[in-house]
N, C-alpha and C. Protein backbone atom coordinates (compact mmCIF):
# COMPACT_ATOMS: atom_id res chain seq x y z
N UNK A 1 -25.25 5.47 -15.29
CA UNK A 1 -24.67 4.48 -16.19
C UNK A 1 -23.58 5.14 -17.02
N UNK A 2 -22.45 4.38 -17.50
CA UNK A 2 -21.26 4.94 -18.16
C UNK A 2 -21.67 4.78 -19.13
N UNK A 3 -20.93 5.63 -20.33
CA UNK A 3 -21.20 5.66 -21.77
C UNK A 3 -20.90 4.12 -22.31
N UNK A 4 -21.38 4.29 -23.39
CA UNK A 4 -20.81 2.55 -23.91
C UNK A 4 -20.17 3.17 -25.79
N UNK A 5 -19.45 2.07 -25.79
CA UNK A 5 -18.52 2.50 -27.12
C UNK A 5 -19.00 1.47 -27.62
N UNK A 6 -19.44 1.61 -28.77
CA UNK A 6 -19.72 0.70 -29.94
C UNK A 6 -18.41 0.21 -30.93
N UNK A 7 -18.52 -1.06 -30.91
CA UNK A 7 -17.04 -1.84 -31.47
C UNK A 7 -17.28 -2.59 -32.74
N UNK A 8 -16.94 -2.65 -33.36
CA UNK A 8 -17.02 -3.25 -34.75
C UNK A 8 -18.07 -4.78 -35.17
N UNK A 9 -17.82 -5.57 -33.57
CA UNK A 9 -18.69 -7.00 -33.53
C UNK A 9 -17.21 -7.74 -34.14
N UNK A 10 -16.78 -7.27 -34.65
CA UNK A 10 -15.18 -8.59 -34.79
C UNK A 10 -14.57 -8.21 -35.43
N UNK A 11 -13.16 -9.28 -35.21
CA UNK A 11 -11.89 -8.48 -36.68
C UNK A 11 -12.24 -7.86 -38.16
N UNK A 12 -11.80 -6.93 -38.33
CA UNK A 12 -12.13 -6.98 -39.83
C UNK A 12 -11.60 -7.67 -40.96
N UNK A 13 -12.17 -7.60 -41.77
CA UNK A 13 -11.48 -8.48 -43.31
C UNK A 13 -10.30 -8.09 -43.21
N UNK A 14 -9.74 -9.11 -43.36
CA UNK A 14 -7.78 -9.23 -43.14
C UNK A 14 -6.94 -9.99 -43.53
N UNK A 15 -5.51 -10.36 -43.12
CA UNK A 15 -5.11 -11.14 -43.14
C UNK A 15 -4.66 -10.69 -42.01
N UNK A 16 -4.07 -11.63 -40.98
CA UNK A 16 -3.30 -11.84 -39.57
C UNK A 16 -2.82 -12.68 -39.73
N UNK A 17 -1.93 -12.31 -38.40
CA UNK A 17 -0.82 -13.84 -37.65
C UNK A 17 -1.83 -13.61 -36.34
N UNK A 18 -1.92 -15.07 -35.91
CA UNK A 18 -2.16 -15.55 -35.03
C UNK A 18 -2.23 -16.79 -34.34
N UNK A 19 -2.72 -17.42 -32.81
CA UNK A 19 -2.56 -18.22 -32.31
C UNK A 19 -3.97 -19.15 -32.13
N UNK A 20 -3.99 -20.30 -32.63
CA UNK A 20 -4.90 -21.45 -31.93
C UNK A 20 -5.32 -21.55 -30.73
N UNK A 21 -6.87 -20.98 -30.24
CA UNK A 21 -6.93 -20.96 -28.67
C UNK A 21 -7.56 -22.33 -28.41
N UNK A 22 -8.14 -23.20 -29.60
CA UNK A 22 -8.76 -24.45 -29.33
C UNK A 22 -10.31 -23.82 -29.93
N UNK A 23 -11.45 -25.36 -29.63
CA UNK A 23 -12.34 -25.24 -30.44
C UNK A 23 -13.45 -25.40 -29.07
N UNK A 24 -14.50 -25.39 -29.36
CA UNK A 24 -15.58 -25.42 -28.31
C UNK A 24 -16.89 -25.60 -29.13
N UNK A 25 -17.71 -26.55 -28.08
CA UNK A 25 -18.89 -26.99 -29.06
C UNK A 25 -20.20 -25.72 -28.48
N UNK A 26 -20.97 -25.65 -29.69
CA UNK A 26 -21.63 -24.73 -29.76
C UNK A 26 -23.48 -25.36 -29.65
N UNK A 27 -24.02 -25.07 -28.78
CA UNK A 27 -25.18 -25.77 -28.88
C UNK A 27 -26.49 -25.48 -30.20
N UNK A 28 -27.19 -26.42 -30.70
CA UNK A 28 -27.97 -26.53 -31.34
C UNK A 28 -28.94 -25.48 -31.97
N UNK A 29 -29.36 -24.93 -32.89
CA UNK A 29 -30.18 -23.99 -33.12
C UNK A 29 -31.47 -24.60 -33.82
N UNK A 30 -32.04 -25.07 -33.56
CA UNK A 30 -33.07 -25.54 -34.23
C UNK A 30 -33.97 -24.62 -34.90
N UNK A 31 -34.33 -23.92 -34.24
CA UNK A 31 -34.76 -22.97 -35.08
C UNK A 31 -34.35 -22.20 -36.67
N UNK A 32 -32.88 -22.09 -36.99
CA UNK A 32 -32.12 -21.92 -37.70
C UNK A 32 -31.80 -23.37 -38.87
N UNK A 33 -32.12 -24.25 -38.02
CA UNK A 33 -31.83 -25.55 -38.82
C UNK A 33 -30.38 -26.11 -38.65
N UNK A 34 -29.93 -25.85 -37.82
CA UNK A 34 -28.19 -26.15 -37.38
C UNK A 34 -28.26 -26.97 -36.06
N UNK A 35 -27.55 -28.21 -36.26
CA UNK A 35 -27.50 -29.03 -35.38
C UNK A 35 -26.38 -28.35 -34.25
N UNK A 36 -25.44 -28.86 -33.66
CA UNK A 36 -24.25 -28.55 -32.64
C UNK A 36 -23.22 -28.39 -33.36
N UNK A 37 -22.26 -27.33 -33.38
CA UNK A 37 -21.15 -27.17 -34.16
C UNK A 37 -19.95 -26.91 -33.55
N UNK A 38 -18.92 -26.42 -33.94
CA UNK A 38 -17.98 -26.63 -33.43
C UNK A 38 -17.17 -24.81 -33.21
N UNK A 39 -16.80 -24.00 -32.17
CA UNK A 39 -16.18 -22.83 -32.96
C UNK A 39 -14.94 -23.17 -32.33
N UNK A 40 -14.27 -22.46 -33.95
CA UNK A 40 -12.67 -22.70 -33.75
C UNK A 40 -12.24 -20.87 -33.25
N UNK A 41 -11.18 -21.09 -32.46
CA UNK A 41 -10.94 -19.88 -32.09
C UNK A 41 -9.50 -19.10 -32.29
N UNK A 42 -9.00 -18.26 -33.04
CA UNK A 42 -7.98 -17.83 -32.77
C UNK A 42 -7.83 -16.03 -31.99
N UNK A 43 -6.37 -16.23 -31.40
CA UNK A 43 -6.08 -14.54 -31.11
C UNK A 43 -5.35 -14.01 -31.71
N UNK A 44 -5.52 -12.79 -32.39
CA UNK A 44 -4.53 -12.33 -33.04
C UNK A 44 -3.52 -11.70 -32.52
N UNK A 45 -2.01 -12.25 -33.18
CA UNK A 45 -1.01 -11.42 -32.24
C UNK A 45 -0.54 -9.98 -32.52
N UNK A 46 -0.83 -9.36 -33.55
CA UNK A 46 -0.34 -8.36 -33.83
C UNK A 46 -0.75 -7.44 -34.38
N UNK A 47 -0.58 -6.19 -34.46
CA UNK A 47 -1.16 -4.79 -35.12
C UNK A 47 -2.42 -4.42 -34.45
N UNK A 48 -3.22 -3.64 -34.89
CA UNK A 48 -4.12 -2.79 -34.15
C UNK A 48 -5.45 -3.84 -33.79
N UNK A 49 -5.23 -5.05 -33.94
CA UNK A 49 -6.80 -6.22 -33.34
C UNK A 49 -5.88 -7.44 -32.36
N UNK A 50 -4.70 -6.81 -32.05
CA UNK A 50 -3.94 -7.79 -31.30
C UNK A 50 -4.40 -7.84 -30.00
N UNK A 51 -4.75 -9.07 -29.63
CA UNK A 51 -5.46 -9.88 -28.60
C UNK A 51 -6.70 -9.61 -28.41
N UNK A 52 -7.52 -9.09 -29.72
CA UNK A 52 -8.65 -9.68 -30.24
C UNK A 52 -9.17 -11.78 -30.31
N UNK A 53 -10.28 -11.63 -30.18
CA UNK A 53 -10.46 -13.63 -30.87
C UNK A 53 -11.05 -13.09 -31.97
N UNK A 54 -10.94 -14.02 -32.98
CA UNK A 54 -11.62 -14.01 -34.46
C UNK A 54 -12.40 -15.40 -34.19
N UNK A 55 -13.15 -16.35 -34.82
CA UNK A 55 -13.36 -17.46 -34.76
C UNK A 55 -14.65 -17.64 -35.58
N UNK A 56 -14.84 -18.59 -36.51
CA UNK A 56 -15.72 -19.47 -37.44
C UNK A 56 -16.45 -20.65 -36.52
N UNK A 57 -18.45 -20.91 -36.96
CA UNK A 57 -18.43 -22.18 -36.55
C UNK A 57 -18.73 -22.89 -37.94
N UNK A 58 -18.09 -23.81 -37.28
CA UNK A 58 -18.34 -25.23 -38.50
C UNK A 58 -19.49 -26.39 -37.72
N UNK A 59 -19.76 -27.16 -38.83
CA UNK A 59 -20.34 -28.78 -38.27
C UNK A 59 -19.31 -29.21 -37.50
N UNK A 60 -19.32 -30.90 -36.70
CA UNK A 60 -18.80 -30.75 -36.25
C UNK A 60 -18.17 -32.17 -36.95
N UNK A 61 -18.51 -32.74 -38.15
CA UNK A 61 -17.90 -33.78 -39.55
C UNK A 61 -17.44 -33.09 -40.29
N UNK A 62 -15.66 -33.52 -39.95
CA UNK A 62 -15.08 -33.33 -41.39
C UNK A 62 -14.94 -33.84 -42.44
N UNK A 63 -14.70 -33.01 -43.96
CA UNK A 63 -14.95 -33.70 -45.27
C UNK A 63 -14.15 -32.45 -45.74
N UNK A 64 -13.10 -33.43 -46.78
CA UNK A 64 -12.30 -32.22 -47.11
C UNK A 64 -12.47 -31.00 -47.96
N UNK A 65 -14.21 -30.62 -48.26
CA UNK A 65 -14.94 -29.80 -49.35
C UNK A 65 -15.64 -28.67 -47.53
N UNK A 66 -15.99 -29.37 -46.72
CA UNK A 66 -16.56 -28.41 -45.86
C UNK A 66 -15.78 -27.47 -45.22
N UNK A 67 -16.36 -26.37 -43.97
CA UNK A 67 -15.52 -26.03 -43.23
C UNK A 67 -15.08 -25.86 -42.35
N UNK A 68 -15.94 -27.18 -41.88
CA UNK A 68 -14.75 -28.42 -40.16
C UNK A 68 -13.75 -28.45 -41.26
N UNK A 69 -13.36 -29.64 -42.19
CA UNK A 69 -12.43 -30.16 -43.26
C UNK A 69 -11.67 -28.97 -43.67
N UNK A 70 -11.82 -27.94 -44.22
CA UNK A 70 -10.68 -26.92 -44.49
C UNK A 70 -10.32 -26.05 -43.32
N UNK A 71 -10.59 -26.08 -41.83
CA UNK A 71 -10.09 -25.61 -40.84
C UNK A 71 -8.89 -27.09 -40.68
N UNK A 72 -9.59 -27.76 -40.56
CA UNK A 72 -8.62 -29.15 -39.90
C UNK A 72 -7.53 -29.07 -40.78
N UNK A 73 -7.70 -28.78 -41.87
CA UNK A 73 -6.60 -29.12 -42.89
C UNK A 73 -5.92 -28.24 -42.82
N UNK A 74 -5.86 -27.11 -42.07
CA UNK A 74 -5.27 -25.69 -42.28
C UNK A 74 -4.06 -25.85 -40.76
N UNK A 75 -5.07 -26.65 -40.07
CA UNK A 75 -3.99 -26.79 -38.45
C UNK A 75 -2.86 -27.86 -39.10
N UNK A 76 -3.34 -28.33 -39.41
CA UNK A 76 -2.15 -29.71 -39.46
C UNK A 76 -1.38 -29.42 -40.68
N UNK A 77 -1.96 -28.79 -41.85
CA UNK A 77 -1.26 -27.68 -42.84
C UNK A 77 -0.95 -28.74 -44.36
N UNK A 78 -1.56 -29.68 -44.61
CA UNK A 78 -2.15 -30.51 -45.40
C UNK A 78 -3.14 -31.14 -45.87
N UNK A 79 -3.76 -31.76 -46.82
CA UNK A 79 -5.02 -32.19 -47.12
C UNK A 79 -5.36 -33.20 -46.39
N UNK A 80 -6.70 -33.50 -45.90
CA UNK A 80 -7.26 -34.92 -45.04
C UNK A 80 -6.81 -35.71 -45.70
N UNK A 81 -7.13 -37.23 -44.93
CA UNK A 81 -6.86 -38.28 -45.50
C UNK A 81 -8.07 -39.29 -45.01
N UNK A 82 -8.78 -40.01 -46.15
CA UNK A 82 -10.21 -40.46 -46.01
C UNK A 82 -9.91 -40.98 -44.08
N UNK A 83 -10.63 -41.09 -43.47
CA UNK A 83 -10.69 -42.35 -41.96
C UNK A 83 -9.82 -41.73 -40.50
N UNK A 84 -8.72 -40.67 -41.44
CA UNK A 84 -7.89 -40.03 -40.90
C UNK A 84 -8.26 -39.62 -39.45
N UNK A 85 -8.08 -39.22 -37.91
CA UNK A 85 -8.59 -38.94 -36.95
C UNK A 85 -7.09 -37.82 -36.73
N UNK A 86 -7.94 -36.59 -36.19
CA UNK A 86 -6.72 -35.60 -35.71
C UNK A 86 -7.73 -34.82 -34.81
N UNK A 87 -7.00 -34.72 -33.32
CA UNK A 87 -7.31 -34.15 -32.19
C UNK A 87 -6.95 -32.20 -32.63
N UNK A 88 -8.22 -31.66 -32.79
CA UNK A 88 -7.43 -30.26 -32.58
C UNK A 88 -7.07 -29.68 -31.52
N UNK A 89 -7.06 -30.14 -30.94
CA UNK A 89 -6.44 -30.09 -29.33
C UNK A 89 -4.57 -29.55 -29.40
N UNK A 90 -4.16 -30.97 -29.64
CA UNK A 90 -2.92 -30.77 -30.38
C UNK A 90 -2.10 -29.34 -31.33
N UNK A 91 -3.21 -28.90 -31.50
CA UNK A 91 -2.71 -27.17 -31.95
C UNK A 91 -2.96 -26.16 -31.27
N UNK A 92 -3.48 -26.28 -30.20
CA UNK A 92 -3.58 -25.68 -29.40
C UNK A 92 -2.18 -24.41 -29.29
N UNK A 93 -2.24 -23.41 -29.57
CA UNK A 93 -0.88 -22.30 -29.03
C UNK A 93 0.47 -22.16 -30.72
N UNK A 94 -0.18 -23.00 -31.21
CA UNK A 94 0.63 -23.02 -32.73
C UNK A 94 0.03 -21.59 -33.05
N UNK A 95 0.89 -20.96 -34.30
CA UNK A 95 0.64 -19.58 -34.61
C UNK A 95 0.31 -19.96 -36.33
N UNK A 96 -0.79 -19.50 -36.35
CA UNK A 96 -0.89 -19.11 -38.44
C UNK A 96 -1.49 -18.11 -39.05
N UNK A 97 -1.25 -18.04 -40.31
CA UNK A 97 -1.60 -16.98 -40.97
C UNK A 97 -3.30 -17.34 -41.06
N UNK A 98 -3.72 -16.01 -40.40
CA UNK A 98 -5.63 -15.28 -41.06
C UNK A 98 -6.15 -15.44 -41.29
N UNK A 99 -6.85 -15.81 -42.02
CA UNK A 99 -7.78 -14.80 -43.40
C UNK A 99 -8.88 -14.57 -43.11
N UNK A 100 -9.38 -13.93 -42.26
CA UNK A 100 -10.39 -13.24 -42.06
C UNK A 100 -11.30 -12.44 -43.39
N UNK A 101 -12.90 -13.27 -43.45
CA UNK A 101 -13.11 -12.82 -44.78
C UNK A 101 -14.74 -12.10 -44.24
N UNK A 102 -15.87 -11.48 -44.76
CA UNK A 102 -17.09 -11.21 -44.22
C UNK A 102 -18.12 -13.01 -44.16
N UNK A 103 -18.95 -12.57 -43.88
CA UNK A 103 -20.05 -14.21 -43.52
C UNK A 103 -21.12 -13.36 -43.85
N UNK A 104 -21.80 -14.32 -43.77
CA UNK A 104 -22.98 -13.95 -45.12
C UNK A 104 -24.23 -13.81 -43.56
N UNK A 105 -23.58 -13.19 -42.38
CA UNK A 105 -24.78 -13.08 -41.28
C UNK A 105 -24.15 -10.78 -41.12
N UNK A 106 -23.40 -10.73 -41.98
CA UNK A 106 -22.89 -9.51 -42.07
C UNK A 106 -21.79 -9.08 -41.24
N UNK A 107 -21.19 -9.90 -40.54
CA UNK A 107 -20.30 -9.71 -39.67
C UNK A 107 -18.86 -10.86 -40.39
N UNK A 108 -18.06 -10.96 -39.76
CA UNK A 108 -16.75 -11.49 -39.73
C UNK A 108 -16.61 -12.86 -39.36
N UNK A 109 -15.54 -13.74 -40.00
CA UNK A 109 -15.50 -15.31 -39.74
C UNK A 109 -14.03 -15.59 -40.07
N UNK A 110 -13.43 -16.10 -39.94
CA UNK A 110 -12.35 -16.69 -40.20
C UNK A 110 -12.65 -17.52 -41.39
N UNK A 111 -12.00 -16.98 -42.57
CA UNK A 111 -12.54 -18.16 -43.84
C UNK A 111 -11.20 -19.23 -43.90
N UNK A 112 -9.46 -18.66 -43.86
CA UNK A 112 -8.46 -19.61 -44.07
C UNK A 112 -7.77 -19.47 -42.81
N UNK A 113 -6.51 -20.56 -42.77
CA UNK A 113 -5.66 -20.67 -42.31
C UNK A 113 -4.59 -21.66 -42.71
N UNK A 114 -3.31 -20.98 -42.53
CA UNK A 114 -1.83 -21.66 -42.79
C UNK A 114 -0.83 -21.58 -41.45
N UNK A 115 -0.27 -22.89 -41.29
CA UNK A 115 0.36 -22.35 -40.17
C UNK A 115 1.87 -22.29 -40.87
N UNK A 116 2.07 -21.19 -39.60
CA UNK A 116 3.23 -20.03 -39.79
C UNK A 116 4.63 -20.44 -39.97
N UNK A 117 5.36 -20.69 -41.14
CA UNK A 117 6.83 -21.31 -41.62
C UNK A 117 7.51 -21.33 -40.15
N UNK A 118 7.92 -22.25 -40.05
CA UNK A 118 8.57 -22.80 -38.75
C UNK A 118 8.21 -22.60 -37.40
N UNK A 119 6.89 -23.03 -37.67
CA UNK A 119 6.16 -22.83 -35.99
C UNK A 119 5.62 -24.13 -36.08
């Protein structure tokens, strides 16, 4: 058997540029108490975690206090609007700023995002 290298488990606390790879539903944990959620995914384009994924899961209801609602609001790069419907699909390959912050499971999550002045 070959040696194995031990890797961090994900980006570190940061800020990055990066790209929207899309979202994917995440099945149920019952055990945990978490219904089906949603993970959003980005790659980072640049510096030493470039073409790394970072990615957060959320519920999969947005509300502009949760964080489905402050991811959604971060793609489209404004606050919800009550009834409002937005495909994140549609951002798919758009580039934004980071923020990679720690999660309270001891590892890494994507806490913000802004997308990137004229992208």
């Amino acid at each position: 058997m070959a040696s194995l290298t031990v890797s961090s488990g994900g980006v570190p606390i940061g800020n990055y540029t990066g790209t929207f790879t899309g979202t994917e539903v995440t099945p149920p944990k019952p055990e945990k108490g978490y219904g089906a959620g949603l993970r959003w995914k980005f790659q980072i384009d640049a510096g030493t975690c470039a073409g790394q994924t970072t990615s957060r899961v959320t519920g999969t209801s947005p509300t502009p206090k949760n964080g489905c609602g402050k991811l959604l609001s971060g793609l489209i790069g404004r606050a919800l609007k009550e009834g409002e419907q937005v495909d994140p699909d549609n951002f798919i390959g758009k580039r934004y700023m980071i923020v990679v912050a720690a999660s309270r499971e001891g590892g890494t999550r994507v806490e913000a995002i802004v997308p990137m002045p004229g992208a």
